[in-house]
Protein backbone atom coordinates (compact mmCIF):
# COMPACT_ATOMS: atom_id res chain seq x y z
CA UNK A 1 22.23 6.15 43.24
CA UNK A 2 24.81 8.27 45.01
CA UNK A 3 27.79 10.38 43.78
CA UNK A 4 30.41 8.39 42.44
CA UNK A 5 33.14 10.52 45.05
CA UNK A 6 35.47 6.94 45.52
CA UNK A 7 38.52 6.09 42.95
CA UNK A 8 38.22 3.42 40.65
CA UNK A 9 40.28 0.72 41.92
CA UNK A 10 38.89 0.99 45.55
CA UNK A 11 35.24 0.55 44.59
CA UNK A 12 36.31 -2.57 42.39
CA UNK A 13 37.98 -4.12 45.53
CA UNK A 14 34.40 -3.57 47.31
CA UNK A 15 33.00 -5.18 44.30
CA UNK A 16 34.97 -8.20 44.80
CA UNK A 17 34.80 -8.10 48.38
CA UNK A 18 30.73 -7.77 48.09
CA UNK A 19 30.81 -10.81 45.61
CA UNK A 20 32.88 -13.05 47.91
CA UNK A 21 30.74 -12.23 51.57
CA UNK A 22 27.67 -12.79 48.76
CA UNK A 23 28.97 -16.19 47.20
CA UNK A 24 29.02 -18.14 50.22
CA UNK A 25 26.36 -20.93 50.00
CA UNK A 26 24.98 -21.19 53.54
CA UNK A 27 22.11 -22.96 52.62
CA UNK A 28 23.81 -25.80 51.08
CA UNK A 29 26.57 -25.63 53.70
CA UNK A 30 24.53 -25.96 56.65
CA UNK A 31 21.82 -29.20 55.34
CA UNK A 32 25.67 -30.35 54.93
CA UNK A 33 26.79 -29.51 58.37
CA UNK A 34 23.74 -30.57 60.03
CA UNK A 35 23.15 -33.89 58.21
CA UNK A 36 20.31 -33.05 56.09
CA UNK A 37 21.21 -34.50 52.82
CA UNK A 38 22.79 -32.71 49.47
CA UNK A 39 20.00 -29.43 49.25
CA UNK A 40 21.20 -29.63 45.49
CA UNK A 41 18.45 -33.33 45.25
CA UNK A 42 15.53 -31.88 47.39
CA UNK A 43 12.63 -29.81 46.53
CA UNK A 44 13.42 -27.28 43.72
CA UNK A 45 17.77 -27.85 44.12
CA UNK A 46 17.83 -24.13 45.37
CA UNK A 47 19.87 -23.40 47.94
CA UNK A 48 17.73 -20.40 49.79
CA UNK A 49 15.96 -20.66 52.72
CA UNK A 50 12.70 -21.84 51.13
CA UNK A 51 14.26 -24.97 50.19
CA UNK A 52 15.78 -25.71 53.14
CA UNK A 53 12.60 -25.76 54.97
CA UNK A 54 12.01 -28.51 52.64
CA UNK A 55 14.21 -31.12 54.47
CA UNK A 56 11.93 -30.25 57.58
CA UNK A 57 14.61 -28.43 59.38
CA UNK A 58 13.23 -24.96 60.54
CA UNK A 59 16.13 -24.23 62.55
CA UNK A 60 18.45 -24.78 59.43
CA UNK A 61 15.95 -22.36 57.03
CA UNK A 62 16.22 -20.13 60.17
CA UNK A 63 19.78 -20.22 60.26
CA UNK A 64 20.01 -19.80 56.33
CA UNK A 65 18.17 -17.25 56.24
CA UNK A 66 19.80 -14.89 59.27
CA UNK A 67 23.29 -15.49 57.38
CA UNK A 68 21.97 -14.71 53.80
CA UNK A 69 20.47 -11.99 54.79
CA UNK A 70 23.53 -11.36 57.35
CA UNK A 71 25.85 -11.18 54.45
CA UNK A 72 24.61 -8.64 52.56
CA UNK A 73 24.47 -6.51 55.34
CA UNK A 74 27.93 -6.77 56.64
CA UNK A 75 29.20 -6.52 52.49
CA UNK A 76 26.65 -2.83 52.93
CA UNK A 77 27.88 -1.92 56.70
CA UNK A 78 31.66 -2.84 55.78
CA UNK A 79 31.82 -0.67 52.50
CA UNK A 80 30.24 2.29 54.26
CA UNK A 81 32.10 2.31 57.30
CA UNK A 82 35.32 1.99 55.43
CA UNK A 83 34.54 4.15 52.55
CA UNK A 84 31.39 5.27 51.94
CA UNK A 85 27.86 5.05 50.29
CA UNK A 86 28.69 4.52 47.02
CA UNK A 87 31.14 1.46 47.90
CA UNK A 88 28.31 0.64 50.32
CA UNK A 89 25.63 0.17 47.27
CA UNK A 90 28.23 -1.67 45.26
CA UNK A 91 28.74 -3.99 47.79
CA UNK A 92 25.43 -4.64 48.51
CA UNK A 93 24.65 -4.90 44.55
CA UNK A 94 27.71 -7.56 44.32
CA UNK A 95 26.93 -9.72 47.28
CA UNK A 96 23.52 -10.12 45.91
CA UNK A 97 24.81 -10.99 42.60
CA UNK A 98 27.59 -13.47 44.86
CA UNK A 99 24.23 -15.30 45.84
CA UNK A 100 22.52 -16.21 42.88
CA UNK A 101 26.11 -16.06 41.00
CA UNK A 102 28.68 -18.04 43.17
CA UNK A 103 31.37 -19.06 41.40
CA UNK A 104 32.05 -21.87 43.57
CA UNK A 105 28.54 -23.60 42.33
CA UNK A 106 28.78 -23.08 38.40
CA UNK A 107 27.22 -19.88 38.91
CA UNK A 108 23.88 -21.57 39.82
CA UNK A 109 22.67 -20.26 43.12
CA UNK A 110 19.82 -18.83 45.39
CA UNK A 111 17.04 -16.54 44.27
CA UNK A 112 18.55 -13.60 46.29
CA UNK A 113 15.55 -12.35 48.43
CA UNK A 114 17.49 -12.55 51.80
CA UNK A 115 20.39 -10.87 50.54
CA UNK A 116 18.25 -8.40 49.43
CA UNK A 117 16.38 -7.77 52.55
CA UNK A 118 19.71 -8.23 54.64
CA UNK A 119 21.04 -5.02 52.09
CA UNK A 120 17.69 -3.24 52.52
CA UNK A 121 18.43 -3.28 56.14
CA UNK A 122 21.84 -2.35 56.32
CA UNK A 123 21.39 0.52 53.57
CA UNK A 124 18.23 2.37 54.88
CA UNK A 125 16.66 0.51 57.47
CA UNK A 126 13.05 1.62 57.56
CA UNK A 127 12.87 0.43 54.27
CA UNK A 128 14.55 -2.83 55.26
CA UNK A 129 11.59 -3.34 57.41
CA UNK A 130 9.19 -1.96 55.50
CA UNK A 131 10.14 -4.92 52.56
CA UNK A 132 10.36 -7.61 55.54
CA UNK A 133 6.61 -6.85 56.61
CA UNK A 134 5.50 -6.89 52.90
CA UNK A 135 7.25 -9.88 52.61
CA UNK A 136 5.50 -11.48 55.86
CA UNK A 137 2.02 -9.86 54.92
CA UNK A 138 1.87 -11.38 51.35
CA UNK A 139 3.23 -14.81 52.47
CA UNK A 140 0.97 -14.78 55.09
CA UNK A 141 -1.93 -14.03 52.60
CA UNK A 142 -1.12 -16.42 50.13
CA UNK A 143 0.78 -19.26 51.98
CA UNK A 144 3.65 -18.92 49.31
CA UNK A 145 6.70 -17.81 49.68
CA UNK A 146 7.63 -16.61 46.15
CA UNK A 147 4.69 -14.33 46.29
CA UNK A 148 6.04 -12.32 49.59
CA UNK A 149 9.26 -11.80 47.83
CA UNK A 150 8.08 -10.62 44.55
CA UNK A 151 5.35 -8.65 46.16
CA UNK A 152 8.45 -7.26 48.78
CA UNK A 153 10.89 -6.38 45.86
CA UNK A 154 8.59 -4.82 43.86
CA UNK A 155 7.50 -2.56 46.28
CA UNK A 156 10.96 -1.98 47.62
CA UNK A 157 11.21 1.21 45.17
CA UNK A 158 8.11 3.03 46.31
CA UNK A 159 9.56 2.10 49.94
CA UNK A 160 12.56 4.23 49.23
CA UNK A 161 10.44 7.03 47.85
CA UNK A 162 8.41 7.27 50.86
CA UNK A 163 10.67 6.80 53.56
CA UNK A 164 13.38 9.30 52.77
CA UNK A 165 15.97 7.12 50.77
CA UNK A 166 15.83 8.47 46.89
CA UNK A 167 19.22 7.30 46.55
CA UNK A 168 18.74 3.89 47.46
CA UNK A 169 15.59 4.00 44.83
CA UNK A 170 17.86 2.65 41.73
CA UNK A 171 19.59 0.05 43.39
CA UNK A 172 15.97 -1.39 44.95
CA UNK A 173 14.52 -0.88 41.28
CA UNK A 174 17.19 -3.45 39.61
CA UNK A 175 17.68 -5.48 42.32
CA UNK A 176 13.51 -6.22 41.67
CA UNK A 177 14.29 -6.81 38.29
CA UNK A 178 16.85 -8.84 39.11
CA UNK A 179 14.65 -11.14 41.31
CA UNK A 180 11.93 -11.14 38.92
CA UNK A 181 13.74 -12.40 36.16
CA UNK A 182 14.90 -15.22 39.15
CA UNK A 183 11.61 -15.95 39.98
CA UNK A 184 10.27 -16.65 36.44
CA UNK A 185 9.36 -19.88 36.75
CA UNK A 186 7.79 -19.42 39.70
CA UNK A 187 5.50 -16.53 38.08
CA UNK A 188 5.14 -18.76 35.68
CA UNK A 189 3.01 -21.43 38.20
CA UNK A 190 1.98 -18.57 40.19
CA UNK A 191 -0.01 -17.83 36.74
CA UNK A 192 -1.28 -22.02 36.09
CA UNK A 193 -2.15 -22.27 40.61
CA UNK A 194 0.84 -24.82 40.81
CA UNK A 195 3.10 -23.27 43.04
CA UNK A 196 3.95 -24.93 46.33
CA UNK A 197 2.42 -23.37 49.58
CA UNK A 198 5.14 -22.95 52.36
CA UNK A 199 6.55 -25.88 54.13
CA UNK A 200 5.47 -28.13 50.99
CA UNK A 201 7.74 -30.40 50.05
């Protein structure tokens, strides 16, 4: 993590800031936009960009997953610009939690992996691609989605290590645990073979 060098009550407002860019459910907003049907009664109920390919849309899972992921950039790029890293990695941290937290859905949202690859981006961007091409390589090997993004956020950590971002190596490490614990129940089929291959509805 970086030095705490920004008062109190300024990082707080990036907190909230973070949380609201975070909370904003584009998944379920678009399938509503575009006529697709209430996201919240198809596939798993999620509302990240796996599940939206699940009303056969790929330009609405494309579109859901440029602005999840575009969010938690801008919350990163925004803090930083304004104030500086350590706003920066609290803004990232809270937009991801505004994902799979939104207060405006009973706290019951997305899983968080485009978030976190939009914030990977934003805060050190060879790593941001780095955990985008794991995330395409062990999709691509396994035809499952959950599987690039835990095999991406676990990873993301070593990333940081060894591409010259130690500071960002805390916030990758619980932001992996974070999606982890998200993704239990899909470990959980990953473990019996059940899990859906992508595009399966």
């Amino acid at each position: 993590m970086p030095p705490i060098e920004t008062a109190a009550p300024v990082l707080l407002l990036w907190a909230v800031i973070g949380y609201a860019l975070g909370s904003i459910p584009f998944g379920l907003l678009l399938t509503r936009i575009m006529g697709l049907g209430n996201l919240r009664t198809i596939g798993s109920g999620n509302i990240g960009t796996t599940n939206v390919l699940r009303t056969g849309s790929k330009k609405a899972a494309a579109l859901t997953l440029l602005l999840d992921g575009g969010k938690g950039a801008v919350a990163v790029l925004l803090a930083r610009a304004l104030v500086g890293e350590d706003a920066a990695q609290l803004a990232g941290l809270t937009a991801f939690l505004g994902h799979c937290f939104p207060i405006w859905l009973k706290f019951q949202g997305g899983k968080g992996v485009a978030t976190f690859l939009g914030l990977m981006l934003a805060l050190a961007w060879p790593v941001g691609v780095a955990c985008c091409l794991t995330w395409l390589a062990a999709a691509y090997l396994s035809k499952i989605s959950s599987m690039g993004a835990l095999v991406s956020a676990v990873a993301a950590p070593l990333w940081c290590l060894l591409l010259g971002a130690p500071m960002t190596t805390g916030l990758a490490a619980l932001l992996a645990v974070i999606i982890l614990w998200r993704h239990k129940e899909n470990i959980a089929r990953l473990r019996l073979g059940t899990e859906p291959k992508i595009g399966q509805k």
